[in-house]
C-alpha atoms as a PDB file:
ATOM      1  CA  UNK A   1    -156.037 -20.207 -66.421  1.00  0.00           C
ATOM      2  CA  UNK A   2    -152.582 -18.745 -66.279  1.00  0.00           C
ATOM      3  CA  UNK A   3    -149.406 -20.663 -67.019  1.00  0.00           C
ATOM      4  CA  UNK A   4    -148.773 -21.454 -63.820  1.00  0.00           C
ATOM      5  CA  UNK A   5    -151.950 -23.294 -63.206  1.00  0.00           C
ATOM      6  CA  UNK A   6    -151.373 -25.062 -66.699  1.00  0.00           C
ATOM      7  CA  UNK A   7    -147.893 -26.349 -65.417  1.00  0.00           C
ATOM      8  CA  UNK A   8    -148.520 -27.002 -61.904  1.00  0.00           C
ATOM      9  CA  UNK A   9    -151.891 -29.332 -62.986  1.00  0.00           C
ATOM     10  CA  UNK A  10    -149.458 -30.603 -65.820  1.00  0.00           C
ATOM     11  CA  UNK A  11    -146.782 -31.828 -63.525  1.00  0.00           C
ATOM     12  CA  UNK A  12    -149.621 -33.149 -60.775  1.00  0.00           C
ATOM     13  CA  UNK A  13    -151.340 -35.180 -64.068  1.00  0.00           C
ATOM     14  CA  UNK A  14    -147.737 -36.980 -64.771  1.00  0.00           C
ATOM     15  CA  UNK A  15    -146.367 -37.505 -61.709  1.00  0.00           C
ATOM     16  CA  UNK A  16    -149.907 -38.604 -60.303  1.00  0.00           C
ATOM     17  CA  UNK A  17    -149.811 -41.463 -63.579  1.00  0.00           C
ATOM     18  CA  UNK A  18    -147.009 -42.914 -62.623  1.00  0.00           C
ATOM     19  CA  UNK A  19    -147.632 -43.412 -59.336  1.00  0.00           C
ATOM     20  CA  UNK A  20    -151.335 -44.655 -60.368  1.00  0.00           C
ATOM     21  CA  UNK A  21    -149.205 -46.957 -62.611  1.00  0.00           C
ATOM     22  CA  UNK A  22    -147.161 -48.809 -59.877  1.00  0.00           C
ATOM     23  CA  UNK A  23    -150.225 -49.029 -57.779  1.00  0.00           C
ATOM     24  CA  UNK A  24    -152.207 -50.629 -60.541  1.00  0.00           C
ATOM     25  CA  UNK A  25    -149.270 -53.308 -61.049  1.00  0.00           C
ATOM     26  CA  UNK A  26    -149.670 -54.442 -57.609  1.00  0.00           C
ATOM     27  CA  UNK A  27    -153.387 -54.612 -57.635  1.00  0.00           C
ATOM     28  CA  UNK A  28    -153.291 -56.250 -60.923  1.00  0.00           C
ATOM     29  CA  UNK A  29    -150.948 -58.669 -59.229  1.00  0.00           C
ATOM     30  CA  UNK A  30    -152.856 -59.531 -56.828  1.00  0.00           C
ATOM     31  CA  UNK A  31    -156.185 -59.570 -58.742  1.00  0.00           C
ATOM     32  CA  UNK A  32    -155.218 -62.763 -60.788  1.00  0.00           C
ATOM     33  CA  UNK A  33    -153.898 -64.281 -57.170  1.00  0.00           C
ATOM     34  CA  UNK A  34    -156.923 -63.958 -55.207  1.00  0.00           C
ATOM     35  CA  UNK A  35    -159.875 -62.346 -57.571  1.00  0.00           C
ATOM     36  CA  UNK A  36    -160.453 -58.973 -59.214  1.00  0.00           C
ATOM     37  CA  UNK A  37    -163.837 -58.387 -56.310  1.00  0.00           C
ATOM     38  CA  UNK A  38    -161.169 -58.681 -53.396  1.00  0.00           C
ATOM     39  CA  UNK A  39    -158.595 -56.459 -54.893  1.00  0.00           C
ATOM     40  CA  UNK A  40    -160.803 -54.001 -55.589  1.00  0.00           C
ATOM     41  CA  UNK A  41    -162.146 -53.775 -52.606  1.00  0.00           C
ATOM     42  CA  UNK A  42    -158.427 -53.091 -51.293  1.00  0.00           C
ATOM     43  CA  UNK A  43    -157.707 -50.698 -53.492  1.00  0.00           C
ATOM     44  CA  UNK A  44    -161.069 -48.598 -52.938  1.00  0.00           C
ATOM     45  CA  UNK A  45    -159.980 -48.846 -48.911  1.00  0.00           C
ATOM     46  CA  UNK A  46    -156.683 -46.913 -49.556  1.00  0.00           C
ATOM     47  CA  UNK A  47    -158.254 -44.504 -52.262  1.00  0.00           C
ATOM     48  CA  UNK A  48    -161.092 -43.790 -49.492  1.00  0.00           C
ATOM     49  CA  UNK A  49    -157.868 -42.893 -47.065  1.00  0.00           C
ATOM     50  CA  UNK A  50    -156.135 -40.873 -49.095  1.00  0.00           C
ATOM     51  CA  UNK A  51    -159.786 -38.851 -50.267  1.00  0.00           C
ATOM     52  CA  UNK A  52    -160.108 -38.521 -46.688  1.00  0.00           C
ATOM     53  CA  UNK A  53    -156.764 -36.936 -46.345  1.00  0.00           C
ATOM     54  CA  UNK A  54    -157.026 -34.728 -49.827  1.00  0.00           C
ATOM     55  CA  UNK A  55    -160.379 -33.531 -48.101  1.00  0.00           C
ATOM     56  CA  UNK A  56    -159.462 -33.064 -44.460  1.00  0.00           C
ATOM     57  CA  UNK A  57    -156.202 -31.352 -45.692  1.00  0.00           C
ATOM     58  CA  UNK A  58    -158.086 -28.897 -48.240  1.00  0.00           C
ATOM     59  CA  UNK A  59    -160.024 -28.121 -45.189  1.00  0.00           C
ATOM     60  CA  UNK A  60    -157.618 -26.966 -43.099  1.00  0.00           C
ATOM     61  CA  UNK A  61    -155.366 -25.287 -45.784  1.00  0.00           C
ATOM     62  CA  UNK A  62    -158.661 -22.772 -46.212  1.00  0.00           C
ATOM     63  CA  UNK A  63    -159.255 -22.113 -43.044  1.00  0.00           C
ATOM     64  CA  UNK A  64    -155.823 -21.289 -41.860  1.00  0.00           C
ATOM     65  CA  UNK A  65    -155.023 -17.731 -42.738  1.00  0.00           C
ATOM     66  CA  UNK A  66    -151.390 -16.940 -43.161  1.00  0.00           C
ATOM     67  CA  UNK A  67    -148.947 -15.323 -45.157  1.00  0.00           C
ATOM     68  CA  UNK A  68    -148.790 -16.599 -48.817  1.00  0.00           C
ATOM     69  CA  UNK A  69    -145.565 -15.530 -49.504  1.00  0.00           C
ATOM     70  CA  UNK A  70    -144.106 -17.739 -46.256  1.00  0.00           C
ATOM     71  CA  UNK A  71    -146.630 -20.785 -47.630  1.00  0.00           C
ATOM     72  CA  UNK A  72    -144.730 -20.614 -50.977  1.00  0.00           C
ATOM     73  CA  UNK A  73    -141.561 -20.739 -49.811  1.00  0.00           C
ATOM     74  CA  UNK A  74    -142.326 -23.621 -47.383  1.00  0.00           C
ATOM     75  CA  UNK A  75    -143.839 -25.307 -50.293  1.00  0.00           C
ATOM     76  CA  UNK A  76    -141.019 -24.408 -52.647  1.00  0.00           C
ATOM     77  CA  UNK A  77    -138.297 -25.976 -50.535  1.00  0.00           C
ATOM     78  CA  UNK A  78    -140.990 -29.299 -50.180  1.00  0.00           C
ATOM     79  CA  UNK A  79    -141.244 -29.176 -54.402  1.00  0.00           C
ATOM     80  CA  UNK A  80    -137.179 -28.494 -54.763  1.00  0.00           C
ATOM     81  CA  UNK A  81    -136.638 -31.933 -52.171  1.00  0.00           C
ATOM     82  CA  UNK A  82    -139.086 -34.217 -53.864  1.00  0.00           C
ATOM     83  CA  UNK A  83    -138.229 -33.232 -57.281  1.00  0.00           C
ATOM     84  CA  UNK A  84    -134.613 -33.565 -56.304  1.00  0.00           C
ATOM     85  CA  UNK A  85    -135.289 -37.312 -55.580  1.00  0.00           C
ATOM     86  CA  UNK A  86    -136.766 -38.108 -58.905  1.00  0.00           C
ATOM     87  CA  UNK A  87    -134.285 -36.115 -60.552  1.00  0.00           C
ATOM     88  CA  UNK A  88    -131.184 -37.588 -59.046  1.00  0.00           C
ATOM     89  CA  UNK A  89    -132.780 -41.088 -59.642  1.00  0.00           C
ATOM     90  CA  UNK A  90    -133.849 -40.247 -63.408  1.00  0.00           C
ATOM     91  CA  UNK A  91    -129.838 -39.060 -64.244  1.00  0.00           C
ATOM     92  CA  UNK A  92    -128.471 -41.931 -62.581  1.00  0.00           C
ATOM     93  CA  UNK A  93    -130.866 -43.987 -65.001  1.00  0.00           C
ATOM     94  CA  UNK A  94    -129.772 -42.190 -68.052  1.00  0.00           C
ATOM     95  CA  UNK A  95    -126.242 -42.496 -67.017  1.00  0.00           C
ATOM     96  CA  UNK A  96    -127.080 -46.628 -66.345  1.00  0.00           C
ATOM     97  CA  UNK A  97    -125.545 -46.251 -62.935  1.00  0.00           C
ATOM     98  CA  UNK A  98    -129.226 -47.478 -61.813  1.00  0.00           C
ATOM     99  CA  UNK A  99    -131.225 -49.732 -63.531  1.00  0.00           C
ATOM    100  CA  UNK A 100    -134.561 -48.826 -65.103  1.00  0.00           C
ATOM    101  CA  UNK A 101    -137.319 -49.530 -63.522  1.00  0.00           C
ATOM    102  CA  UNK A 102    -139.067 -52.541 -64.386  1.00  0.00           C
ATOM    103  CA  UNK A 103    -142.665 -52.416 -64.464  1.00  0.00           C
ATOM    104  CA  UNK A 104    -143.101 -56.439 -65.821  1.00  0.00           C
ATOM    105  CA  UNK A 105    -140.554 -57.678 -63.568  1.00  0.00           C
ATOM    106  CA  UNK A 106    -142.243 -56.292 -60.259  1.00  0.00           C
ATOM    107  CA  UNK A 107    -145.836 -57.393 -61.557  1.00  0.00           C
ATOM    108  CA  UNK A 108    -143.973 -61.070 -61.680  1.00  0.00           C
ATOM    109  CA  UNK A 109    -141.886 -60.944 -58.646  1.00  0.00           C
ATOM    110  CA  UNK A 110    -145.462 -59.679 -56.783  1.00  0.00           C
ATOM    111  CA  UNK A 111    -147.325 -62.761 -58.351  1.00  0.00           C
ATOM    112  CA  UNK A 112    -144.934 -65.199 -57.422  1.00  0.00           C
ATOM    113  CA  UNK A 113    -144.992 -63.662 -53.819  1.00  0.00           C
ATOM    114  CA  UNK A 114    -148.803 -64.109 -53.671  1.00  0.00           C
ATOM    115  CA  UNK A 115    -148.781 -67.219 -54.957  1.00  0.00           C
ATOM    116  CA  UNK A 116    -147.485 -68.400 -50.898  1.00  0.00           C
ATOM    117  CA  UNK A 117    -149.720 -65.880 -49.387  1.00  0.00           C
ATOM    118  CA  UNK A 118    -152.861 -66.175 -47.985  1.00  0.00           C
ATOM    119  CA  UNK A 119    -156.400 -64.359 -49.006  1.00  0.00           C
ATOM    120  CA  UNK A 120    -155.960 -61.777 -46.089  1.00  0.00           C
ATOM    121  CA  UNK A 121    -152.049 -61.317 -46.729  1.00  0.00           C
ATOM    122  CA  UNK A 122    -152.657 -60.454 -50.961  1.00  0.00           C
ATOM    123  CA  UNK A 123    -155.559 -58.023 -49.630  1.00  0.00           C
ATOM    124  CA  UNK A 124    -152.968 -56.261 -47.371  1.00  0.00           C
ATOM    125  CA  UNK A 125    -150.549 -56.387 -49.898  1.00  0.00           C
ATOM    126  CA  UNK A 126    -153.038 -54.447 -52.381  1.00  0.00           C
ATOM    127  CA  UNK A 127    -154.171 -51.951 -49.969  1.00  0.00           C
ATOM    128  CA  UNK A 128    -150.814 -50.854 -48.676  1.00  0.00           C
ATOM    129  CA  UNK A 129    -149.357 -50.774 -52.286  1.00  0.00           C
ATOM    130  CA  UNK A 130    -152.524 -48.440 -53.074  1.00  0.00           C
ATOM    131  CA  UNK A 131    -152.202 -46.577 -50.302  1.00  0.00           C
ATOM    132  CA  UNK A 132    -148.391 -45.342 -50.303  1.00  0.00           C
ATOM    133  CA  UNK A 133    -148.623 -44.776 -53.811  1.00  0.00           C
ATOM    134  CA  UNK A 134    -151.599 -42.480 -53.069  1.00  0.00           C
ATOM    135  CA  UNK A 135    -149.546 -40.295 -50.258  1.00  0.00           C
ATOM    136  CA  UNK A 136    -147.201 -39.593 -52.818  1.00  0.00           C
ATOM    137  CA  UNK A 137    -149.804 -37.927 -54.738  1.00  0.00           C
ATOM    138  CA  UNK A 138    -151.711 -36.607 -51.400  1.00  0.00           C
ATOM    139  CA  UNK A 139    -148.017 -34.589 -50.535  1.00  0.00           C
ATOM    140  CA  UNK A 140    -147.810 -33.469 -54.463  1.00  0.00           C
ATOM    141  CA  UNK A 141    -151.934 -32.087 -54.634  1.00  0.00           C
ATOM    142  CA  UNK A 142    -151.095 -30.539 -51.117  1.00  0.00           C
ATOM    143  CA  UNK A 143    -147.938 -28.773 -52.115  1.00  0.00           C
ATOM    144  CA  UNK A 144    -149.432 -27.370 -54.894  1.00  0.00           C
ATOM    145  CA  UNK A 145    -152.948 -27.077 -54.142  1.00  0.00           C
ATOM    146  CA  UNK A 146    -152.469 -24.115 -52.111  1.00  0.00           C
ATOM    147  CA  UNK A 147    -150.578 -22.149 -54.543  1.00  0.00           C
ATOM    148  CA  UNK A 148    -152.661 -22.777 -57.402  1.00  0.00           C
ATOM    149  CA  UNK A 149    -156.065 -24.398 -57.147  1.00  0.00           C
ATOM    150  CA  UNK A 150    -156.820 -27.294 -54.853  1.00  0.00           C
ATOM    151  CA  UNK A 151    -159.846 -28.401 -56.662  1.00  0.00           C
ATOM    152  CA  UNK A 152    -157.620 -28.405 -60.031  1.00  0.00           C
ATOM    153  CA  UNK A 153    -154.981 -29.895 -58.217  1.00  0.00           C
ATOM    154  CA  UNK A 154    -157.107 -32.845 -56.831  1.00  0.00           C
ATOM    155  CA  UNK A 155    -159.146 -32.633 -60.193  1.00  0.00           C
ATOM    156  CA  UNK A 156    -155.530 -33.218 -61.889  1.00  0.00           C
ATOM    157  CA  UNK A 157    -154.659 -36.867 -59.425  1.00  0.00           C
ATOM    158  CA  UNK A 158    -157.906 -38.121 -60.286  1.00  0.00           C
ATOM    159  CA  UNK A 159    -157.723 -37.435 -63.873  1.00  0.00           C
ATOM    160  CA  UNK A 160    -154.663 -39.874 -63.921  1.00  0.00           C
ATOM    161  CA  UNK A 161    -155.939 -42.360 -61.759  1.00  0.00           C
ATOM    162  CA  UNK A 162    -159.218 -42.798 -64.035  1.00  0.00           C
ATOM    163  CA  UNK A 163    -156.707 -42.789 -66.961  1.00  0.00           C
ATOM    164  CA  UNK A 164    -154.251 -45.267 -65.903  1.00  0.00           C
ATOM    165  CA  UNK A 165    -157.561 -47.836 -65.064  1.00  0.00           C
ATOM    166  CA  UNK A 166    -159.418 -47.454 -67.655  1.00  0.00           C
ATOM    167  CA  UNK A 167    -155.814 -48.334 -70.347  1.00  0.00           C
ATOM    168  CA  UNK A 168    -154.834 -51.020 -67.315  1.00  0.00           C
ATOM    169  CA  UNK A 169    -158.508 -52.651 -67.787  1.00  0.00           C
ATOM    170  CA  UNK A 170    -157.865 -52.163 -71.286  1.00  0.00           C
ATOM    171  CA  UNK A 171    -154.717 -54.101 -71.364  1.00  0.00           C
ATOM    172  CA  UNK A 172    -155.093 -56.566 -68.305  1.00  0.00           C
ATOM    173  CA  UNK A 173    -151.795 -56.258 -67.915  1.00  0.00           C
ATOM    174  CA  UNK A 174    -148.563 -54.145 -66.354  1.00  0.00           C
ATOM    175  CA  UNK A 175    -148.274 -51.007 -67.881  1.00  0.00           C
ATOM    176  CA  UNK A 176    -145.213 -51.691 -69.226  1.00  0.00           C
ATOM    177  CA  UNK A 177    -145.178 -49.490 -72.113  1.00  0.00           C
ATOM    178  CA  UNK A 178    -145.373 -46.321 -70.294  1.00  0.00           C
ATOM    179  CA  UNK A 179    -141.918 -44.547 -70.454  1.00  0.00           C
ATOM    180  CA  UNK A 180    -141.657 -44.073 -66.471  1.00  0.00           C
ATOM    181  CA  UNK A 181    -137.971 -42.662 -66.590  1.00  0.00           C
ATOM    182  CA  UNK A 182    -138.591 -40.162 -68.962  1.00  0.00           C
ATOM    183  CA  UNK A 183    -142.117 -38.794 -67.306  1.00  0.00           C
ATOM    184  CA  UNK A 184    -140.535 -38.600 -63.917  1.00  0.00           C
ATOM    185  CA  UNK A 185    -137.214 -36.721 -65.082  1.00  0.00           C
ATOM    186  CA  UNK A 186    -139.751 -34.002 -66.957  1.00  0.00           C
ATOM    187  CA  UNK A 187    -142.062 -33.913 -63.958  1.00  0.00           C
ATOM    188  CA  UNK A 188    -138.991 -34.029 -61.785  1.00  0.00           C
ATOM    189  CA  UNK A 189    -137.752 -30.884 -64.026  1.00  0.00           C
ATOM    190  CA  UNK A 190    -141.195 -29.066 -63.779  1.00  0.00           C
ATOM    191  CA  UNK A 191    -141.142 -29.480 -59.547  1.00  0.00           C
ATOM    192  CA  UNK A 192    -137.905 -28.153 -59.216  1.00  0.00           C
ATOM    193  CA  UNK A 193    -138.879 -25.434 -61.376  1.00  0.00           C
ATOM    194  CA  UNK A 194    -141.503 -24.142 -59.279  1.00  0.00           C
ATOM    195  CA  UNK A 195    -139.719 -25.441 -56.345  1.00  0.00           C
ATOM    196  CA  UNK A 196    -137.247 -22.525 -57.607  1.00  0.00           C
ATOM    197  CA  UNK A 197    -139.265 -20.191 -58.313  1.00  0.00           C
ATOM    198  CA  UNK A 198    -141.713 -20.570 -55.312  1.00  0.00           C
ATOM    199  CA  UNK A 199    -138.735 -20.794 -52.308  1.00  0.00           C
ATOM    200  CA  UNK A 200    -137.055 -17.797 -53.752  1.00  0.00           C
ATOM    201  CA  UNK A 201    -139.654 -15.862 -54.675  1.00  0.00           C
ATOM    202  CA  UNK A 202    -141.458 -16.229 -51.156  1.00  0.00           C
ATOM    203  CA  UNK A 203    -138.338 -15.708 -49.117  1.00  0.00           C
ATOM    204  CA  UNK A 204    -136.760 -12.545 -51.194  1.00  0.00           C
ATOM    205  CA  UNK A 205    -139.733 -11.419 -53.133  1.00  0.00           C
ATOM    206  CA  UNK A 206    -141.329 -12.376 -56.447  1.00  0.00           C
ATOM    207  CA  UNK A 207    -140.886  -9.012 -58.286  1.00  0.00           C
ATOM    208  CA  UNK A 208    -137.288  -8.774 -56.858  1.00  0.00           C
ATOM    209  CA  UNK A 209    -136.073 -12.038 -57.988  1.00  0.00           C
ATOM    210  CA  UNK A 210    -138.321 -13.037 -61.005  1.00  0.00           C
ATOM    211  CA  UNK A 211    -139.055  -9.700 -62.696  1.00  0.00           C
ATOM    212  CA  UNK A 212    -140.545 -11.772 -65.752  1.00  0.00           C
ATOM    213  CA  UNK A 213    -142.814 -13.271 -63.753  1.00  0.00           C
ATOM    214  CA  UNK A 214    -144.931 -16.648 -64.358  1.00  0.00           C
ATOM    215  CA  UNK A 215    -142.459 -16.406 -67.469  1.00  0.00           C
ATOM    216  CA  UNK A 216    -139.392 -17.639 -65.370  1.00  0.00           C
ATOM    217  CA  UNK A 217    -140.991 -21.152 -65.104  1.00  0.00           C
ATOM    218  CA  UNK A 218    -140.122 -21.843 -68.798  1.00  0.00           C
ATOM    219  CA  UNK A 219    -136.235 -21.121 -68.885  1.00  0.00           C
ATOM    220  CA  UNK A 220    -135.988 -22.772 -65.713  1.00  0.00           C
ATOM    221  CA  UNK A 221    -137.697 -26.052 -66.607  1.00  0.00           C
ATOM    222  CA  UNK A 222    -135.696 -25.962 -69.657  1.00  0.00           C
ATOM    223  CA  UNK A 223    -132.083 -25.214 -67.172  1.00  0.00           C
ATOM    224  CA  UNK A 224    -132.871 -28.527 -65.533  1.00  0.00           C
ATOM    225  CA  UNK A 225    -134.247 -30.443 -68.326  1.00  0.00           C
ATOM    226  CA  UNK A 226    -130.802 -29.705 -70.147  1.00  0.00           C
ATOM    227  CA  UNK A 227    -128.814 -30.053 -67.401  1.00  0.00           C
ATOM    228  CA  UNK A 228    -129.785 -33.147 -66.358  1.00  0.00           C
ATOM    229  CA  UNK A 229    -129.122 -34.725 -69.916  1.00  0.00           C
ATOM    230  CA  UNK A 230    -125.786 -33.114 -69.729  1.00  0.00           C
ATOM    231  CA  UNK A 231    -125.155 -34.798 -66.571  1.00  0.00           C
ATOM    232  CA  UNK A 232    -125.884 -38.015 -67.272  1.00  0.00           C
ATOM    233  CA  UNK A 233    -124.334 -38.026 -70.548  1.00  0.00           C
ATOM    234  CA  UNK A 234    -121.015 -36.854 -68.739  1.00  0.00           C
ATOM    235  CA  UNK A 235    -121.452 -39.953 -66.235  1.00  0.00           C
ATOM    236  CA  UNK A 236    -121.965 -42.781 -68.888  1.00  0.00           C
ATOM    237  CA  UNK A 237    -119.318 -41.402 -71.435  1.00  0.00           C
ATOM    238  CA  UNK A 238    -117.222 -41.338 -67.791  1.00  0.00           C
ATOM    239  CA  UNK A 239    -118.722 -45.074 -67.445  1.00  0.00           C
ATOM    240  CA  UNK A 240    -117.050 -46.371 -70.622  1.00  0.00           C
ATOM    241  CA  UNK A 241    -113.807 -44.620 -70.241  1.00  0.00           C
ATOM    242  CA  UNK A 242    -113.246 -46.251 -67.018  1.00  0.00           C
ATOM    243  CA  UNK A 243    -114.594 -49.408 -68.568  1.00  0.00           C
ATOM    244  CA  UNK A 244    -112.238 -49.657 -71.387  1.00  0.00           C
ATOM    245  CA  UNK A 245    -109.770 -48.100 -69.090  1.00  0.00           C
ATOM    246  CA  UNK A 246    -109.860 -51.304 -66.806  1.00  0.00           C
ATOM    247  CA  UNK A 247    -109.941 -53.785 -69.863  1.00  0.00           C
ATOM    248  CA  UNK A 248    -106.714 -52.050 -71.521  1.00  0.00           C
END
């Protein structure tokens, strides 16, 4: 495999995890409410959706026949505005104009909820929870399936999920120790990368616009990775000016 395949799988594996992650809290959640055989059986309804969906769409994506320099810049511009969401968010967090995201605290505030609900309401709630964290990684093994692989690409969302159960069965609890800011701000670096280097490169040309090739991906993860520590430095320094600004 080239390093394109090694990135895009890379950035499906992380960005799949934490997704897997916040779907595990709220199964977890409602596990100890209403039984681990109930919950399960939630969460396996929502995985057998989005299967459906990762199957149905790799389907279709093989049969249709069309230009793959049009498909890559479609998908580029879907990469640069779902990166850009993660990215924005992850800066603002740095810069503590947003506050992290609390893995512990949502696992609490969902207990407490399910502690009033009833057995059918706490299945709901685990199959939903499931199943929009899942279309999150449906839209991310679509976007890049085509491009790259979409048997690595689906390989790389499983791969997560079956890591983030197997350390949440470990642990029996929140997975509060995985550094969920951090992951999505790289995997929100590595999206827009591609997303770069795919719109561009499908709407002017490849050769014309990234002579280097593959190469490109590298100084242009490492553009937004900087940049986006420069930024949010620049906001929280600006943060304690105006701070001390207002107590002087």
């Amino acid at each position: 495999m080239n390093a394109t395949q090694w990135g895009g799988m890379s950035a499906i594996f992380l960005a799949s995890a934490v997704e897997w992650v916040e779907a595990f809290t709220i199964v977890l959640a409602v596990a100890l409410s209403i039984g681990w055989k109930r919950a399960v059986s939630a969460a396996l309804a929502a995985l057998v959706v989005v299967a459906a969906l990762v199957a149905v769409t790799g389907v279709g994506l093989t049969v249709v026949k069309a230009d793959i320099s049009r498909i890559r810049a479609v998908i580029g511009v879907f990469l640069l505005l779902f990166g850009l969401r993660w990215y924005v968010k992850a800066i603002r967090r740095y810069a503590g104009r947003t506050a992290l995201h609390d893995e512990a605290k949502e696992f609490s505030e969902a207990r407490e909820h399910l502690a009033h609900a009833e057995v059918h309401a706490a299945w709901l709630v685990a199959f939903k929870g499931v199943l929009l964290e899942g279309l999150e990684v449906w839209l991310l093994v679509v976007a890049l399936g085509r491009t790259l692989s979409y048997a690595q690409a689906s390989g790389s969302a499983l791969v997560a999920l079956l890591v983030v159960v197997v350390m949440g069965l470990m642990l029996r609890a929140p997975l509060t120790r995985v550094p969920e800011n951090t992951l999505k701000f790289t995997v929100a670096c590595a999206l827009l990368a591609f997303g770069s280097f795919w719109s561009l490169g499908g709407l002017l040309g490849e050769h014309a616009v990234w002579p280097l090739g593959d190469v490109t991906l590298l100084p242009l993860f490492t553009a937004y990775a900087v940049s986006g520590r420069l930024i949010g430095l620049k906001l929280r320094l600006s943060a304690a000016d105006t701070a001390e600004g207002s107590r002087a």
